[in-house]
Protein backbone atom coordinates (compact mmCIF):
# COMPACT_ATOMS: atom_id res chain seq x y z
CA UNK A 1 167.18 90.41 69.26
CA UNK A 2 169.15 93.40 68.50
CA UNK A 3 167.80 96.95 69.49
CA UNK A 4 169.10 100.38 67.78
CA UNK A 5 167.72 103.54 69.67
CA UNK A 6 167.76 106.59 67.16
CA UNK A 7 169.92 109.31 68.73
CA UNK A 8 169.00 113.21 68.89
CA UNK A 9 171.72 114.03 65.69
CA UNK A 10 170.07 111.32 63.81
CA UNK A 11 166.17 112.53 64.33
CA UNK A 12 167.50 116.11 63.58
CA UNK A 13 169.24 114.96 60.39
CA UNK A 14 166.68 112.12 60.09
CA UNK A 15 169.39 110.06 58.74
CA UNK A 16 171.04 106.95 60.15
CA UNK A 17 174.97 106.93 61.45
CA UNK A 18 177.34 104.40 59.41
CA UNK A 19 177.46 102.59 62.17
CA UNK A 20 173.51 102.41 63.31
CA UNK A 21 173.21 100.98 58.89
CA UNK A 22 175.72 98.46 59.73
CA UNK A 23 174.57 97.09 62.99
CA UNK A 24 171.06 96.98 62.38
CA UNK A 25 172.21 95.43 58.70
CA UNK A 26 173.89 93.11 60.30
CA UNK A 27 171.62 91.92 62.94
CA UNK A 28 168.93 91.49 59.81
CA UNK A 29 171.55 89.20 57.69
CA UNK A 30 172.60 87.44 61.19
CA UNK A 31 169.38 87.14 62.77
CA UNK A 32 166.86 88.12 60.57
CA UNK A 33 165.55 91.01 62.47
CA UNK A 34 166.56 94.31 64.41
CA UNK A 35 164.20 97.18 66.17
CA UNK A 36 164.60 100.22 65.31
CA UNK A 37 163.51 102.42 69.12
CA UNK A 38 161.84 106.15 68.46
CA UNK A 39 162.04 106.03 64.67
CA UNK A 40 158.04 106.66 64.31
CA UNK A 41 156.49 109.90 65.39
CA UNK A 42 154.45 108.72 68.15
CA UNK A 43 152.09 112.04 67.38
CA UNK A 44 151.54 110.61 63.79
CA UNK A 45 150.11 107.17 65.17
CA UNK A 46 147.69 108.69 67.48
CA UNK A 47 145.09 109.91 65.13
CA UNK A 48 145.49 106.15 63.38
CA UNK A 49 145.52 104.40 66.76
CA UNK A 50 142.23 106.25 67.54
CA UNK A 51 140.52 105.80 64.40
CA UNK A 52 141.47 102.08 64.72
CA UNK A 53 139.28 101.84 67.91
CA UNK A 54 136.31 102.18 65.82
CA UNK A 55 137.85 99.79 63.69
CA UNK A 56 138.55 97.19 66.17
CA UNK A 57 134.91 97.27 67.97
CA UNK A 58 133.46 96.21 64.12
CA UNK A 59 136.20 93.22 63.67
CA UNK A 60 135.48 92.13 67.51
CA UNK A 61 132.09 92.27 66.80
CA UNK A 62 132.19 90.37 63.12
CA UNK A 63 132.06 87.05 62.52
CA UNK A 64 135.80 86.86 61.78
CA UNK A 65 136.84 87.81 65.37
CA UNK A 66 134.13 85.36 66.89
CA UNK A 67 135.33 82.49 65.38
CA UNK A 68 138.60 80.42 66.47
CA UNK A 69 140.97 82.40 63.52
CA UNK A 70 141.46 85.96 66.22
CA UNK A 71 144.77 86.87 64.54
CA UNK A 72 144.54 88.19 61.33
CA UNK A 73 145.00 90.81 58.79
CA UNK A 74 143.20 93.93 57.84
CA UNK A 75 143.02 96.79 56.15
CA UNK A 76 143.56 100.06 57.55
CA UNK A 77 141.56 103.30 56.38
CA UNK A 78 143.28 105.44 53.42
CA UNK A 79 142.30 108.58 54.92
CA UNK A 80 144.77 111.06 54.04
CA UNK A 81 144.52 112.83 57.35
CA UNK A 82 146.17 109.48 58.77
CA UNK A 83 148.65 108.84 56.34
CA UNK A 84 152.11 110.04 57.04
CA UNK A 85 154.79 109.62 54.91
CA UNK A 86 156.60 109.46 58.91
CA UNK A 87 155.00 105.80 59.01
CA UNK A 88 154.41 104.43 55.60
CA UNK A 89 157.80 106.21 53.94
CA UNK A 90 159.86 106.32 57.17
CA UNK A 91 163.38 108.01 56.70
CA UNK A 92 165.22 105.85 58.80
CA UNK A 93 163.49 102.94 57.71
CA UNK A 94 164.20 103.49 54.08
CA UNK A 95 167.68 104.06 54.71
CA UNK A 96 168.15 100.29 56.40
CA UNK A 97 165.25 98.79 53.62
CA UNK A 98 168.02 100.15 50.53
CA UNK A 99 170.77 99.20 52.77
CA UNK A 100 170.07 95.38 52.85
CA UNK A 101 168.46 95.13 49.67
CA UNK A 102 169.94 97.76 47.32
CA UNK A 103 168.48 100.45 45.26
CA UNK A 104 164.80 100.31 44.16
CA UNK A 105 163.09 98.72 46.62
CA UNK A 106 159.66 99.15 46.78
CA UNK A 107 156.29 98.84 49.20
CA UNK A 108 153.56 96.78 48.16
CA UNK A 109 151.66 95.89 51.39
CA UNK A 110 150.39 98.72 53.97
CA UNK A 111 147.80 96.63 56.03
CA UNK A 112 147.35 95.92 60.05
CA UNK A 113 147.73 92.72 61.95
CA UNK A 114 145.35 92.22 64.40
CA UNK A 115 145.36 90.10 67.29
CA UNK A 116 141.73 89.84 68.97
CA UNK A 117 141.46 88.69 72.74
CA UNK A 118 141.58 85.17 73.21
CA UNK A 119 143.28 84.34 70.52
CA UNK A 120 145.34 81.28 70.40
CA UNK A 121 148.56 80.53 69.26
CA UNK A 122 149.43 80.96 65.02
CA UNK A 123 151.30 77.61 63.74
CA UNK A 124 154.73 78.38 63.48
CA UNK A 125 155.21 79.84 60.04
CA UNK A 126 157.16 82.20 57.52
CA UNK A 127 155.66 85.03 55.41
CA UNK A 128 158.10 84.52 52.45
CA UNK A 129 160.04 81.25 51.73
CA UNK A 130 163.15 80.35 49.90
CA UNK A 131 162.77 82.16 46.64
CA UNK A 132 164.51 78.90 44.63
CA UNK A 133 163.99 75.36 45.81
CA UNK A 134 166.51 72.71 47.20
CA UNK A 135 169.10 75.67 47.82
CA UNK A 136 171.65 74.30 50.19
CA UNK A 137 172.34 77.72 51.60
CA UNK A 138 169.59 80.66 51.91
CA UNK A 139 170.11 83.53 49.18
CA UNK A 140 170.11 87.35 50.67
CA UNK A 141 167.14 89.17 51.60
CA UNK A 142 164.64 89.93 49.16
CA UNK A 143 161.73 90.76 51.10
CA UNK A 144 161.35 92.48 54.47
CA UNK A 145 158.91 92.94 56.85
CA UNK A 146 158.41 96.07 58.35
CA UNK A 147 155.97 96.10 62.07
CA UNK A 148 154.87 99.40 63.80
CA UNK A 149 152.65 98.98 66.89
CA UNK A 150 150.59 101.09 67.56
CA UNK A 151 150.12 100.37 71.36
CA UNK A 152 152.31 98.64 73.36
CA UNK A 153 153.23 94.91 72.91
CA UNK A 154 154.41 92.72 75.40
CA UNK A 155 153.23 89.12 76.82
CA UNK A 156 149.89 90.20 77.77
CA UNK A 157 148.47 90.94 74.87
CA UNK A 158 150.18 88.95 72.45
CA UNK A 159 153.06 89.98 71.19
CA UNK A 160 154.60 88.17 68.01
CA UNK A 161 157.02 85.23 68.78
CA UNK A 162 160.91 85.41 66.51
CA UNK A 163 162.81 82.61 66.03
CA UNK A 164 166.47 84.37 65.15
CA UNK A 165 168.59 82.98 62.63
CA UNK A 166 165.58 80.64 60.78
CA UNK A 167 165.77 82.26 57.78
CA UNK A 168 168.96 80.61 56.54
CA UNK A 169 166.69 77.20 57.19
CA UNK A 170 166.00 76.37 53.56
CA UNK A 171 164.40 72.75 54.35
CA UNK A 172 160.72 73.75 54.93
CA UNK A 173 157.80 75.74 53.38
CA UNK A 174 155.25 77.85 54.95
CA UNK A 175 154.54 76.19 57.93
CA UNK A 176 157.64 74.69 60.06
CA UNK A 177 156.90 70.87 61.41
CA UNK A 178 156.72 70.41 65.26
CA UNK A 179 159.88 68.66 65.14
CA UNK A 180 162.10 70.96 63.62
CA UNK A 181 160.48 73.43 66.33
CA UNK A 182 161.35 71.16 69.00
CA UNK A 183 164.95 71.01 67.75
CA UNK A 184 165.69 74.88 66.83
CA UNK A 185 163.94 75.27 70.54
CA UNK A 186 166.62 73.49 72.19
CA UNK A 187 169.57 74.95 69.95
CA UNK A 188 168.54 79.08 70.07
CA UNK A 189 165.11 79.55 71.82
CA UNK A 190 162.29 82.11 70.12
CA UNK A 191 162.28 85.65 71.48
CA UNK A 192 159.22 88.47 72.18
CA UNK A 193 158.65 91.14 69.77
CA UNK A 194 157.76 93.34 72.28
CA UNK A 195 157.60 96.51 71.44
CA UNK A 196 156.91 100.47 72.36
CA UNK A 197 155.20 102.75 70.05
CA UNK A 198 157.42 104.67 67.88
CA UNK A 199 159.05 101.30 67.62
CA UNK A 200 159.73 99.67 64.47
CA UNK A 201 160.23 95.59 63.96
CA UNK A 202 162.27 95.22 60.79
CA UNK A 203 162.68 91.67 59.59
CA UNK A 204 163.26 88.92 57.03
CA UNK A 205 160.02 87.21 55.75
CA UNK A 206 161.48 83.98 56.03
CA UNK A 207 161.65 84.08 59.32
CA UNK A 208 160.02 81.69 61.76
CA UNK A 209 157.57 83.51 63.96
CA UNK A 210 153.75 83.56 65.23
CA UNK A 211 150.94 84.93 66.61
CA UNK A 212 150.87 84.13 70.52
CA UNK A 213 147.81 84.02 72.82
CA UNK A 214 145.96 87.60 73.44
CA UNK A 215 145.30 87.73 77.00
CA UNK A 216 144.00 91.79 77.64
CA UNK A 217 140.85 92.57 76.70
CA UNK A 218 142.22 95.09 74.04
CA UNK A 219 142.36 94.18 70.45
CA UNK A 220 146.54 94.79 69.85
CA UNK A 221 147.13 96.37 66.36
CA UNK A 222 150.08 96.28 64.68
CA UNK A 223 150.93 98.24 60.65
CA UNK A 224 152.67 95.70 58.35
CA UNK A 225 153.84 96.80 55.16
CA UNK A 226 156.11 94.90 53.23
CA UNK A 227 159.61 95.89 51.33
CA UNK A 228 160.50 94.27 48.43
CA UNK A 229 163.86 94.09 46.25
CA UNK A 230 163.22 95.54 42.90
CA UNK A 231 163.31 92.92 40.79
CA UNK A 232 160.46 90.92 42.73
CA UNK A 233 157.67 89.95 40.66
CA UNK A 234 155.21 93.37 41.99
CA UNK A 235 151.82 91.97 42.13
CA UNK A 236 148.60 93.84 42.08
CA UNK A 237 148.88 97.67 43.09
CA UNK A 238 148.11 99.22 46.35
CA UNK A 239 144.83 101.61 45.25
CA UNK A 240 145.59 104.92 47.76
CA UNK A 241 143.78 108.22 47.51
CA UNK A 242 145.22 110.96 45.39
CA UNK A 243 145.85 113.08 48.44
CA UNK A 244 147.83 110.04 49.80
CA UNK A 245 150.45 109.08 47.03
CA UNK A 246 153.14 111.33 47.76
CA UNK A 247 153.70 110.00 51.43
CA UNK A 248 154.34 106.52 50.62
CA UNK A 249 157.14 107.63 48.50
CA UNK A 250 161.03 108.71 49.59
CA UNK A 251 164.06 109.04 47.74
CA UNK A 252 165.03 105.97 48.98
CA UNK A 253 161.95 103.73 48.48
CA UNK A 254 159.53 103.06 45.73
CA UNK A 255 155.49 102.43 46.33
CA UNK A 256 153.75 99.80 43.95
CA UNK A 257 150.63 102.06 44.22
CA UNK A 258 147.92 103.51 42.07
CA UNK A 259 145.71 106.46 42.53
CA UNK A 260 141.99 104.51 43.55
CA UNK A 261 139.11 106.11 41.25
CA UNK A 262 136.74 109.15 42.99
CA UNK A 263 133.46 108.40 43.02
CA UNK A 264 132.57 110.68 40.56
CA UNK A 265 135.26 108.57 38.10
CA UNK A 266 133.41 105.70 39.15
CA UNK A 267 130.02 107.24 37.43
């Protein structure tokens, strides 16, 4: 898997080299995902990472986290005093989202995934598949997936297995069958998504990848927000605070977002 460490000129300028869009453009079309190193503020997580502490002690202690299903999504507080445009409209991110899939591409997921401890292994699956059936070769991107930790990954506690190249593989649906694991294993092996905060994990939603075991006794949080190509059907609208809708928006991506109603609008 491909890494791309953002140089001093390019956090001043906050803007990517020609050649850092290319590679990591590349390594997305080639192997359906690249990491971005040091493109997120780590000072902008830590208010979100703490507040998610909270967070985490209610999902461990909910019936969701006791039963079998530990890795899974959810939500992450709309607070505008943890929302930065840093994280959920990322410069350098945006730059590499318009690069691969052109001009109007928009956000319609800001949400966490959570792996709990003692979690087992996620069937091998894709978030996205094949957007026509019975193509004999996979189209271009259309929808990316964009993964900020916000502590570190690694074996320990669970950090997301990548199978690289498995989004050209246009025979299967959501979930991949044990055989064709068995054979893709023995051709190009899976890889760790493990990961530093300030980190990002850009990749293609038809990728092969899953969950692995939690073995800390931490709760590992990661932000997923998805990246669509503008003509995508756009779904439901994210609801965000007033306070909150500029940040989710740059001049080089669009937010499928609505302002949620005050409570006083709700009356």
């Amino acid at each position: 898997m491909q890494t791309i460490e953002i140089s001093g000129d390019e956090l001043r300028t906050r803007t990517l080299r020609a050649s850092s869009v290319d590679a990591a453009a590349s390594a997305i079309h080639a192997d359906g995902c690249v990491v971005l190193i040091g493109a997120v503020d780590v000072a902008a997580l830590a208010a979100l990472r703490e507040a998610f502490e909270s967070i985490a002690a209610g999902l461990l202690a909910g019936a969701r986290a006791s039963s079998r299903k530990r890795n899974f999504q959810a939500p992450l507080p709309l607070d505008p005093a943890l929302i930065h445009g840093d994280l959920v409209a990322n410069d350098f991110v945006a730059q590499l989202t318009a690069a691969v899939l052109g001009a109007g591409a928009y956000c319609n997921l800001y949400s966490a995934d959570v792996n709990c401890p003692c979690s087992d292994a996620q069937p091998l699956h894709v978030d996205a598949g094949q957007l026509w059936p019975r193509l004999l070769a996979a189209h271009p991107p259309a929808t990316l997936m964009i993964n900020v930790p916000l502590v570190e990954t690694g074996v320990e506690n669970g950090s997301t297995e990548l199978w690289p190249g498995t989004h050209h593989d246009t025979r299967f649906g959501m979930l991949v069958p044990q055989r064709a694991e068995e054979a893709r294993r023995a051709e190009v092996p899976p890889v760790r998504a493990n990961l530093r905060p300030g980190s990002v994990l850009i990749r293609d939603a038809r990728l092969w990848h899953r969950g692995t075991p939690n073995q800390s006794a931490a709760v590992r949080p990661v932000i997923t927000m998805q990246h669509n190509i503008h003509w995508l059907e756009r779904g439901p609208r994210m609801e965000v605070p007033a306070a909150c809708k500029d940040a989710f928006v740059s001049a080089a991506l669009a937010a499928h977002i609505r302002v949620a109603p005050t409570a006083h609008a709700a009356n």
